[in-house]
Protein backbone atom coordinates (compact mmCIF):
# COMPACT_ATOMS: atom_id res chain seq x y z
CA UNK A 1 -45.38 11.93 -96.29
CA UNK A 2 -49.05 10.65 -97.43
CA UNK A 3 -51.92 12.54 -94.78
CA UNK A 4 -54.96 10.15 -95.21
CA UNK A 5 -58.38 12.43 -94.51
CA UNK A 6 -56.20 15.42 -95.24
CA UNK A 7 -59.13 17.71 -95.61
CA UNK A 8 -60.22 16.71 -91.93
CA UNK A 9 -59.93 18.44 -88.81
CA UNK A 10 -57.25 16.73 -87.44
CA UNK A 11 -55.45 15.56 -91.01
CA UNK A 12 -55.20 19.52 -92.21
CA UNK A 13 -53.67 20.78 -89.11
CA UNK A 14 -51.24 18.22 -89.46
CA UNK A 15 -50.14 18.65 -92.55
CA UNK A 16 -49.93 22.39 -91.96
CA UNK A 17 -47.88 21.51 -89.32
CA UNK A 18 -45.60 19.00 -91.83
CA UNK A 19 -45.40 21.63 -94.37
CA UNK A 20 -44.14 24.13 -92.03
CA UNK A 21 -41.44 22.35 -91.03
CA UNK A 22 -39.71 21.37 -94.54
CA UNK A 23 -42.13 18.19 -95.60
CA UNK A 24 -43.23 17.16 -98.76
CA UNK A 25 -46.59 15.67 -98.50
CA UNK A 26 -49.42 14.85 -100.49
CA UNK A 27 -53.08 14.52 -99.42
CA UNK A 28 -56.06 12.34 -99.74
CA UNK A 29 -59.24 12.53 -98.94
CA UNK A 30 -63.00 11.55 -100.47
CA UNK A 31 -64.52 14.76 -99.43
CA UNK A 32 -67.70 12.91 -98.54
CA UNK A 33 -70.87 14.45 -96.84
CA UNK A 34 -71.03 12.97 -93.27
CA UNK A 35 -70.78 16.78 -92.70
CA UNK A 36 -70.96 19.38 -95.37
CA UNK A 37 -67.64 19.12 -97.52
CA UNK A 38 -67.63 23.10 -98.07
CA UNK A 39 -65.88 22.91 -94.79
CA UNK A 40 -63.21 20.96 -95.57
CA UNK A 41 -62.19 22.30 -98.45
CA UNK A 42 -62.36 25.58 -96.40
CA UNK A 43 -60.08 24.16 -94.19
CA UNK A 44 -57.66 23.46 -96.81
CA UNK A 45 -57.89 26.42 -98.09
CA UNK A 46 -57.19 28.41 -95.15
CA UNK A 47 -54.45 26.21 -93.93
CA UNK A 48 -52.81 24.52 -96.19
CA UNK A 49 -53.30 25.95 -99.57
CA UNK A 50 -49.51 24.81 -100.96
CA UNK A 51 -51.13 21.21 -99.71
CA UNK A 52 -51.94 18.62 -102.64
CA UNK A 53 -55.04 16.98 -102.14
CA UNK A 54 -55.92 14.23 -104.22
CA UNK A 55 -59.65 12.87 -104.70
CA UNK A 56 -58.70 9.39 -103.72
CA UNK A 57 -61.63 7.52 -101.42
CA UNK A 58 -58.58 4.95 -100.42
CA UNK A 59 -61.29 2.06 -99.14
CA UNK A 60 -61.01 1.41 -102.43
CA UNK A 61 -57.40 -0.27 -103.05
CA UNK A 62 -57.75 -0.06 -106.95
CA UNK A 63 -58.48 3.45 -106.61
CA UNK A 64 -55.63 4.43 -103.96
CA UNK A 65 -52.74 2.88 -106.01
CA UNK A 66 -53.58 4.67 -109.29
CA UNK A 67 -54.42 7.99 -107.06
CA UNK A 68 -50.56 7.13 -105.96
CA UNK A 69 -48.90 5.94 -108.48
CA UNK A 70 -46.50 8.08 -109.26
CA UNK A 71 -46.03 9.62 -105.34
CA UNK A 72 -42.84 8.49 -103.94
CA UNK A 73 -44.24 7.49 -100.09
CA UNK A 74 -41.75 7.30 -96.85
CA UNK A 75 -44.41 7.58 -93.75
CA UNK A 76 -47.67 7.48 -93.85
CA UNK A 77 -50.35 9.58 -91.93
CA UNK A 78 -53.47 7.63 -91.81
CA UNK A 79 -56.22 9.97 -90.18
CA UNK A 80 -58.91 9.11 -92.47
CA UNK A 81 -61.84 7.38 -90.95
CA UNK A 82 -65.54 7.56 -90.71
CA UNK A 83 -65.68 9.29 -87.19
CA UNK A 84 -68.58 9.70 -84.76
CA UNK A 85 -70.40 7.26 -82.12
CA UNK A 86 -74.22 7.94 -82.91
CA UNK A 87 -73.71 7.85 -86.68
CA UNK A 88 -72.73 4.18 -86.16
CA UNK A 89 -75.68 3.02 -85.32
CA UNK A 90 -77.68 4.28 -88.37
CA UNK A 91 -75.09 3.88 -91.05
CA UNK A 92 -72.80 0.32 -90.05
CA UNK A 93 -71.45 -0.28 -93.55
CA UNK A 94 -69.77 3.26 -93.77
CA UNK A 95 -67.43 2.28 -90.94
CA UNK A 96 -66.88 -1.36 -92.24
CA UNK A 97 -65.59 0.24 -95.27
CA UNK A 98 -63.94 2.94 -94.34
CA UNK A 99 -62.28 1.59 -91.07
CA UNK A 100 -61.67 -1.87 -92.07
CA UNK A 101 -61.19 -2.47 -95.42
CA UNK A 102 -60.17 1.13 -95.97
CA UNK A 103 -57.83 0.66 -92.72
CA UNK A 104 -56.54 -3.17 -94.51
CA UNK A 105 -55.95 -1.29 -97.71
CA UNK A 106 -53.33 1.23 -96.32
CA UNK A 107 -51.37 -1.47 -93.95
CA UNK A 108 -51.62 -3.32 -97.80
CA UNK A 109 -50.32 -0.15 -99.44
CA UNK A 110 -47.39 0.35 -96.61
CA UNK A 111 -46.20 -3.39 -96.92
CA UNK A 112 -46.23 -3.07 -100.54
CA UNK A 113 -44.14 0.33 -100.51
CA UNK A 114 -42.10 -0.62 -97.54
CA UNK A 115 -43.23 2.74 -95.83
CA UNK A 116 -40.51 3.36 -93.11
CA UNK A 117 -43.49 4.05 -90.35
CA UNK A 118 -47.67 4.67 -90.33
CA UNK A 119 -49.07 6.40 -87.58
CA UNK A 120 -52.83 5.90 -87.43
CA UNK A 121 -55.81 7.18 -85.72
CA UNK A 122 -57.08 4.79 -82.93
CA UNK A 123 -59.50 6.34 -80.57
CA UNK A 124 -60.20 6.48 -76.50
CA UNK A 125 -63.49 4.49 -77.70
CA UNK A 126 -61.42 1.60 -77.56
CA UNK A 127 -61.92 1.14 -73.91
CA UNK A 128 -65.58 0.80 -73.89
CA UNK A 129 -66.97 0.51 -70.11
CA UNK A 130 -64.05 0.20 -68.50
CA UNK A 131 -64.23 1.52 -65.39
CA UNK A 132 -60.26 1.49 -64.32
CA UNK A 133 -59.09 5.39 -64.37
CA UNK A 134 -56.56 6.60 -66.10
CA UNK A 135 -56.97 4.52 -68.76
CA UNK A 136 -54.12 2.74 -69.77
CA UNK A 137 -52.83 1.02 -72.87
CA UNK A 138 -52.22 -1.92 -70.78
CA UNK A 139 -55.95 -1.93 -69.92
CA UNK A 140 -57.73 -4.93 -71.81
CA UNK A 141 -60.41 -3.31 -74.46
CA UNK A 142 -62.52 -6.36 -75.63
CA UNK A 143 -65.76 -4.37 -75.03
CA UNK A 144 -66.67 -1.76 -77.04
CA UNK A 145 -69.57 -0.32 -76.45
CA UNK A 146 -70.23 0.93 -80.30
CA UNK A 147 -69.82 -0.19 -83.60
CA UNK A 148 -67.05 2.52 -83.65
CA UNK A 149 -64.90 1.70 -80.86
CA UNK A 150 -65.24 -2.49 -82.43
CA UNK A 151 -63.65 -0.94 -85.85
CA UNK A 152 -60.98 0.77 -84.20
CA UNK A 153 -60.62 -1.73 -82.02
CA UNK A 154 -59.92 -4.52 -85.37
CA UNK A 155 -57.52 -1.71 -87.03
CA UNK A 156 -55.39 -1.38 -83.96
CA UNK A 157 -55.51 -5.55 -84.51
CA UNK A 158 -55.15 -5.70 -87.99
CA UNK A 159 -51.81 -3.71 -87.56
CA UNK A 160 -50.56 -5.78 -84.57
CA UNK A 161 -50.60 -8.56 -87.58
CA UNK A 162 -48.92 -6.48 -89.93
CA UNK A 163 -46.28 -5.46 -87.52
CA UNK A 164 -46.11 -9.25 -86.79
CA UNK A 165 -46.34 -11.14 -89.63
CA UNK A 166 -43.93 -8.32 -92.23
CA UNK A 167 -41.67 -6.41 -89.63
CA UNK A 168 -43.89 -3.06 -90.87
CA UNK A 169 -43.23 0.02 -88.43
CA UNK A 170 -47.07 1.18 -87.11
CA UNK A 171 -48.26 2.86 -83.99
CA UNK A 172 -51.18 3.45 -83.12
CA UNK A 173 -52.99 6.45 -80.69
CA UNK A 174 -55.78 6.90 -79.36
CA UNK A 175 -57.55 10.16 -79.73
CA UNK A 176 -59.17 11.81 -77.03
CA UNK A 177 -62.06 14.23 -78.17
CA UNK A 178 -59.90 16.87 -79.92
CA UNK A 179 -61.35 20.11 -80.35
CA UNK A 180 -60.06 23.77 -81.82
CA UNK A 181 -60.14 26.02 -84.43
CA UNK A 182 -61.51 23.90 -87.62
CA UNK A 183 -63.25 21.25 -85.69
CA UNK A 184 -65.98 19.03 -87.22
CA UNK A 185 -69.42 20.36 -86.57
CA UNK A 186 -70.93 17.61 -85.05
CA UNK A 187 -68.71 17.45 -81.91
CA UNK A 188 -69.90 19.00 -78.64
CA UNK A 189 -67.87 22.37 -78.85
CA UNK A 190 -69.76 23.41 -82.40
CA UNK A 191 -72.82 21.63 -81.47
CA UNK A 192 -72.91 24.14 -77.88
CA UNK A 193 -71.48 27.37 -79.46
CA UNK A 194 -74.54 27.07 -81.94
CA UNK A 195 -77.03 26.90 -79.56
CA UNK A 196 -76.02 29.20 -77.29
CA UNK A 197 -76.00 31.85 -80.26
CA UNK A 198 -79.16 30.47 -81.32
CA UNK A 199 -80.57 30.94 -78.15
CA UNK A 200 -81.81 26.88 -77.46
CA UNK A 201 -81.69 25.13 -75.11
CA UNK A 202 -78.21 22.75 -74.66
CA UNK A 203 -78.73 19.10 -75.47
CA UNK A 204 -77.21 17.67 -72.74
CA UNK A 205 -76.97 13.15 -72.69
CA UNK A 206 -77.43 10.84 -70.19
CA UNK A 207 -79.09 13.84 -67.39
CA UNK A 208 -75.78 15.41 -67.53
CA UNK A 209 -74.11 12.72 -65.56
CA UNK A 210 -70.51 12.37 -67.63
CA UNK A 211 -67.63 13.73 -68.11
CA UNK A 212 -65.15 13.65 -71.08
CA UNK A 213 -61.13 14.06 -71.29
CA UNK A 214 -60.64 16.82 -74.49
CA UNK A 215 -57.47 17.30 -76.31
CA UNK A 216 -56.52 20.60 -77.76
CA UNK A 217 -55.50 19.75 -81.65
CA UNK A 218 -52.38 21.62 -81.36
CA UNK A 219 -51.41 18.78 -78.52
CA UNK A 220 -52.21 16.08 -81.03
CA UNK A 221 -50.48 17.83 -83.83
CA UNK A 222 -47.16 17.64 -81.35
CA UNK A 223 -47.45 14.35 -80.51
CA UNK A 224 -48.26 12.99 -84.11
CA UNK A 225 -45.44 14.58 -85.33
CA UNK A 226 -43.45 13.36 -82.29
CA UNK A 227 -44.55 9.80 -82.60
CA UNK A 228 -44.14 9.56 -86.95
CA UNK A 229 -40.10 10.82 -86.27
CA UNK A 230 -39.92 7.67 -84.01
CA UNK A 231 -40.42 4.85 -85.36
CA UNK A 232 -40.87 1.32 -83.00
CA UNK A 233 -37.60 -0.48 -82.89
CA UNK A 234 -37.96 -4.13 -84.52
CA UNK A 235 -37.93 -6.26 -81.22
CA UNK A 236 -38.13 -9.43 -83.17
């Protein structure tokens, strides 16, 4: 089993999780500094250290099939992404790489292998400003309301073609806001924690009027694992 972002929060509890139960898997991951990298390789190193991680950045295709080449690949993780809402707005072309053509070069690499199933990362950002509560995945999500939610939004797409046009096994799910041990440092439950022992004052958005669905990681672990041992029947 290939774990994309393997030294992420979500990727290395997963393929703890793989590896506990009898898999043989192989990470990538870039290791790149959106946040400081000393934490992921922490994270590996705490859970996962029989884990190989490769240094593959796999937006670029040339680089991901010689990182692979001689890895024999049956599913396919793909948790790898350039995360965060805010960070959009400053730095587009990291998420046009990373979740589009990164995103088109591992539907590429699973045609080309004939991986028996890909579970990806969509996110809840999909739905945008829809108002309609609980969210469904019925609900139409042709809004997004950041450059984020559009790429994830084009992946989920990108593999509806793929599924389509070369019978290839993919599903899709959409995150919400995990949190736990390991998480990334720029999500609310870090970002709180540190002020509070800090002593500052909490930055709170839009005068505090929101609220926010979180997942606990060990739920998302379950259900990945769950969802990559059943793969969509071909319905023609």
């Amino acid at each position: 089993i290939l774990v994309t972002g393997a030294a992420g929060f979500i990727g290395a509890h997963v393929a703890r999780a793989l590896i506990a139960r009898g898999d043989d898997v192989v990470g990538i991951d870039d290791f790149n500094d959106y946040y400081d990298p000393t934490l992921k390789r922490d994270r590996l190193a705490a859970l996962a250290p029989e884990l190989r991680v490769l240094p593959v950045d796999f937006a670029d295709a040339a680089a991901l099939a010689h990182g692979l080449s001689g890895e024999s690949i049956d599913r396919i993780v793909h948790l790898g992404a350039q995360a965060g809402v805010r960070h959009s707005i400053d730095n587009p072309a990291a998420y046009g790489r990373s979740n589009l053509i990164g995103h088109l070069n591992i539907l590429e690499f699973a045609r080309d292998r004939a991986v028996g199933h890909s579970v990806y990362a969509s996110s809840s950002s999909v739905y945008g400003g829809n108002r309609t509560t609980p969210f469904s995945v019925r609900d139409r999500v042709d809004h997004p309301v950041s450059l984020y939610a559009a790429t994830k939004k084009s992946a989920e797409l990108m593999s509806e073609s793929y599924a389509s046009l070369y019978r290839l096994p993919l599903t899709g799910l959409r995150f919400f806001t995990v949190y736990g041990p390991w998480g990334r440092p720029d999500m609310a439950p870090w970002l709180f924690t540190d002020a509070i022992l800090a002593e500052r004052p909490i930055a709170v958005f839009n005068h505090g009027r929101m609220q926010r669905d979180f997942t606990y990681i060990d739920d998302i672990v379950a259900g990945m694992l769950s969802t990559l041992d059943t793969p969509p029947v071909d319905d023609g």
